[in-house]
C-alpha atoms as a PDB file:
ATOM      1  CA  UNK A   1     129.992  94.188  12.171  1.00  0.00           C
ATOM      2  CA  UNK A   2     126.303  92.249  12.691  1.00  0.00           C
ATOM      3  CA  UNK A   3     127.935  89.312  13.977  1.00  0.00           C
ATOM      4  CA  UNK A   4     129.657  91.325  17.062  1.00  0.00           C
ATOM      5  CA  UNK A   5     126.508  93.136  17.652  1.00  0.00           C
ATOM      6  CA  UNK A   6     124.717  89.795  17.934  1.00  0.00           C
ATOM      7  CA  UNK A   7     127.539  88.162  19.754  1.00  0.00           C
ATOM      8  CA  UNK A   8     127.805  91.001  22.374  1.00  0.00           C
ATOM      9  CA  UNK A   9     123.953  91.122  22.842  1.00  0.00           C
ATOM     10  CA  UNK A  10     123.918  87.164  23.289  1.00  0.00           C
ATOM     11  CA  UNK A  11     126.715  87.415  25.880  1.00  0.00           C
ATOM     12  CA  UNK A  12     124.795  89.493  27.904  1.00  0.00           C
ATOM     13  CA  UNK A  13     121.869  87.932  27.815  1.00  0.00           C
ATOM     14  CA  UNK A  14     123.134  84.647  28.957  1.00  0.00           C
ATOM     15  CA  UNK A  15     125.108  86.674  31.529  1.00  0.00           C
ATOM     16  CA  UNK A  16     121.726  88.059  32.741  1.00  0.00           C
ATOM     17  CA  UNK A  17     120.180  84.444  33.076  1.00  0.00           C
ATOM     18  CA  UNK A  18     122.700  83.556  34.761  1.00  0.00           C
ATOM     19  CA  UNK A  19     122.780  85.638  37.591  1.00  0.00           C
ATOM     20  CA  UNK A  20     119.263  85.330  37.735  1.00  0.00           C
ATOM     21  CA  UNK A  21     119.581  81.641  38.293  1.00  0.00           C
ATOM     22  CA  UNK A  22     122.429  82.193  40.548  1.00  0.00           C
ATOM     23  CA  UNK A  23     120.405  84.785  43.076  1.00  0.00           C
ATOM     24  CA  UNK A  24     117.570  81.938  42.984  1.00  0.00           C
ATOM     25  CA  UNK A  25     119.609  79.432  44.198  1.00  0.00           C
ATOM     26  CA  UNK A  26     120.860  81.864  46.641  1.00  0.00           C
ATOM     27  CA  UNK A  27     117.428  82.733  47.508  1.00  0.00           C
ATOM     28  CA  UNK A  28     116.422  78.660  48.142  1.00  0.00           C
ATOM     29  CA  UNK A  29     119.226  78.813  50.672  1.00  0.00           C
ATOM     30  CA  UNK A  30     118.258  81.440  52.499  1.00  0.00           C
ATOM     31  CA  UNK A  31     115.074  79.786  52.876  1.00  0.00           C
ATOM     32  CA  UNK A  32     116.078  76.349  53.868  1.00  0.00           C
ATOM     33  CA  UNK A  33     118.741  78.094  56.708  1.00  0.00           C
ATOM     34  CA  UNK A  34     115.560  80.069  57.964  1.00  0.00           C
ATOM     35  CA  UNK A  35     113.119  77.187  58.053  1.00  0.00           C
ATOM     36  CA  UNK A  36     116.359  75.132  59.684  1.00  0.00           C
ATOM     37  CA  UNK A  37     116.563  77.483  62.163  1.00  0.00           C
ATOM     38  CA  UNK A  38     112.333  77.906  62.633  1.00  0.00           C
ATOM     39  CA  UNK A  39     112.468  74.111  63.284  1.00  0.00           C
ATOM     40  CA  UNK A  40     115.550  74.960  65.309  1.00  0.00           C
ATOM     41  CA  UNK A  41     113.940  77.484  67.583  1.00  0.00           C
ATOM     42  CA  UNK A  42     110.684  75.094  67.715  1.00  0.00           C
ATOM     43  CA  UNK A  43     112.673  72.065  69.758  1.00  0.00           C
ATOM     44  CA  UNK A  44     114.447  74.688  71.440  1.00  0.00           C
ATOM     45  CA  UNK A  45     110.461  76.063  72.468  1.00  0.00           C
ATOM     46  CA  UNK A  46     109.508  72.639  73.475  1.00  0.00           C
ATOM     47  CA  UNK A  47     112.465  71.817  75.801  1.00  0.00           C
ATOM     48  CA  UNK A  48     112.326  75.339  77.485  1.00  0.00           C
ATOM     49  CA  UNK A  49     110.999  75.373  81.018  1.00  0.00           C
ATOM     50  CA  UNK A  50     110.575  78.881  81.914  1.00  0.00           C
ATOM     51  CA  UNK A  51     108.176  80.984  80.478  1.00  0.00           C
ATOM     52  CA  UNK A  52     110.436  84.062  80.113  1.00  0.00           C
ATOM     53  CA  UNK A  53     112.553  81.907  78.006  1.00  0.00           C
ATOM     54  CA  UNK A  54     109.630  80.689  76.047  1.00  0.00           C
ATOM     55  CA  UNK A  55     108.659  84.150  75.351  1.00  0.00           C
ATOM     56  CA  UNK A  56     112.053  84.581  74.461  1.00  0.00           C
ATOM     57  CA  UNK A  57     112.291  81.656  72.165  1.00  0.00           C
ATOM     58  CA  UNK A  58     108.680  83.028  70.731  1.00  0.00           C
ATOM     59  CA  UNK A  59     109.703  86.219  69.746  1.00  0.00           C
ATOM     60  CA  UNK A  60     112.884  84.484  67.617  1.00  0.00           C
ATOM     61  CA  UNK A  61     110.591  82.238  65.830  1.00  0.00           C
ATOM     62  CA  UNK A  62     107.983  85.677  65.178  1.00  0.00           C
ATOM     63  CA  UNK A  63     111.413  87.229  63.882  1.00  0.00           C
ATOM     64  CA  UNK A  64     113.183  84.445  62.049  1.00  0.00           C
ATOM     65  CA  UNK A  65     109.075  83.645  60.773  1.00  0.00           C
ATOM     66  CA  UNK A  66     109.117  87.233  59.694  1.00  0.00           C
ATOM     67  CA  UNK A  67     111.862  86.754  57.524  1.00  0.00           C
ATOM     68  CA  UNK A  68     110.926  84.222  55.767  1.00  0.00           C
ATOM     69  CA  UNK A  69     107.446  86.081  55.126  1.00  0.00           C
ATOM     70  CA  UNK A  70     109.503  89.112  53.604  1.00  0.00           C
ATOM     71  CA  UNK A  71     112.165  86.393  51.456  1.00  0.00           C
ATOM     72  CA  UNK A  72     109.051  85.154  49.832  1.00  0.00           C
ATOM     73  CA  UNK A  73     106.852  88.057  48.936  1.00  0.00           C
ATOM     74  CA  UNK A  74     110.545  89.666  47.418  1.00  0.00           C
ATOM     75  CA  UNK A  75     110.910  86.119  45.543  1.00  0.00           C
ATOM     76  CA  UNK A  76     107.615  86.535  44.120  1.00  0.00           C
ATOM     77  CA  UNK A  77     108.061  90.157  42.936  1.00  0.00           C
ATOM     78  CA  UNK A  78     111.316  88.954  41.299  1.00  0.00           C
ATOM     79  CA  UNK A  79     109.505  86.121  39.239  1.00  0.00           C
ATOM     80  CA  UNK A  80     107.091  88.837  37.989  1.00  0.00           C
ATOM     81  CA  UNK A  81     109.699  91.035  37.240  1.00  0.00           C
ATOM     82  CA  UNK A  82     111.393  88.790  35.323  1.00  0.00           C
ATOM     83  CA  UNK A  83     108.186  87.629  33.716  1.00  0.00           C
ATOM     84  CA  UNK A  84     107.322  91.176  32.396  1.00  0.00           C
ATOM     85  CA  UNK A  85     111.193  91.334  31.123  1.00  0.00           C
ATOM     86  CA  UNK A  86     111.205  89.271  27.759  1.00  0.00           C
ATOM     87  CA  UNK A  87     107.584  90.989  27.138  1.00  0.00           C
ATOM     88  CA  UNK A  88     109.575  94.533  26.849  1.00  0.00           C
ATOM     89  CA  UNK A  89     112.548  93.237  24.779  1.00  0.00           C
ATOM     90  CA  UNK A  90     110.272  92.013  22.677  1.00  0.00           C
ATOM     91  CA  UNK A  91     108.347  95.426  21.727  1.00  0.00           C
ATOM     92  CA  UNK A  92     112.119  96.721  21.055  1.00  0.00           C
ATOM     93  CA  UNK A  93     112.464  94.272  18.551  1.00  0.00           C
ATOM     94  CA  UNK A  94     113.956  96.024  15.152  1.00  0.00           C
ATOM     95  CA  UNK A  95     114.350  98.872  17.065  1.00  0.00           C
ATOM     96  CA  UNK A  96     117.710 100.416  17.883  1.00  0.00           C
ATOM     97  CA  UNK A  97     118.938 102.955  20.999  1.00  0.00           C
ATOM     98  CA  UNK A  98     121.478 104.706  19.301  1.00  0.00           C
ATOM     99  CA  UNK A  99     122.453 107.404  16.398  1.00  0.00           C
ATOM    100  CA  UNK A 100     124.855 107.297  13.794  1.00  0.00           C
ATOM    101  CA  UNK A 101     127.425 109.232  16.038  1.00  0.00           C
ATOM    102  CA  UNK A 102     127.117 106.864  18.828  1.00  0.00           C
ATOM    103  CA  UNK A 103     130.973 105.263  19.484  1.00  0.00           C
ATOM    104  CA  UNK A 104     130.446 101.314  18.871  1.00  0.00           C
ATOM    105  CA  UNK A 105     130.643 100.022  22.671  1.00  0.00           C
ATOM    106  CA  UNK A 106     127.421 102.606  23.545  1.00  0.00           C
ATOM    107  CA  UNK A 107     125.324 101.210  20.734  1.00  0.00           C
ATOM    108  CA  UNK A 108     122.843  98.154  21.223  1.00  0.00           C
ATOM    109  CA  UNK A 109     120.293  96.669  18.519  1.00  0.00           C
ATOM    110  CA  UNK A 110     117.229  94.443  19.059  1.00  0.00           C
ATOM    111  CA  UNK A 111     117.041  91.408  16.178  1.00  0.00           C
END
C-alpha cells in the first residue's frame, strides 16, 4: 500500500515538471516569434516613406514591444513561483492531508 502511495505521488510530480518544462519552451517561442516580428516591423520602419505609415509601423513595434515586456515580467513570476514550490513541499514533509475515513484516491502523503 506504501509503494502505490509513493508511485502515485512520483507520477505526479514528474507530470508537474513536465508541463512546467513544456510551458517554458512554449514561452521561448513566443518570445523568439515576437522579437521576429520586432525585427520584422523594424525593416518594415526603415523602408516606409510616409510618415503616417511610420507612425503606423511605430505603434506595432510599441504593441508587439509591449508584449514582449508583459511575456517576460509573467516568465519571471513563474520562475519564482516555482522556486518557492519545493520550499512548501518540503515543510509538509511527514505530514499527511487526510483522515482515516478518507477513500484511497483522495488521500496524499509527504515522505
Amino acid at each position: 500500500m506504501v509503494g502505490s502511495i509513493s508511485s502515485t505521488s512520483l507520477l505526479s510530480s514528474s507530470s508537474s515538471s513536465g508541463s512546467t518544462l513544456s510551458s517554458a519552451a512554449s514561452v521561448k517561442a513566443q518570445k523568439a516569434e515576437l522579437e521576429a516580428q520586432i525585427a520584422a516591423k523594424q525593416t518594415a520602419l526603415g523602408e516606409a516613406k510616409d510618415d503616417t505609415a511610420k507612425a503606423d509601423i511605430e505603434k506595432e513595434i510599441a504593441a508587439l514591444k509591449a508584449q514582449l515586456a508583459a511575456l517576460k515580467a509573467n516568465e519571471k513570476t513563474e520562475a519564482k513561483q516555482a522556486e518557492a514550490q519545493p520550499k512548501q513541499e518540503q515543510s509538509k514533509i511527514g505530514t499527511r492531508n487526510f483522515s482515516d475515513d478518507d477513500p484511497f484516491g483522495d488521500r496524499t502523503l509527504y515522505v
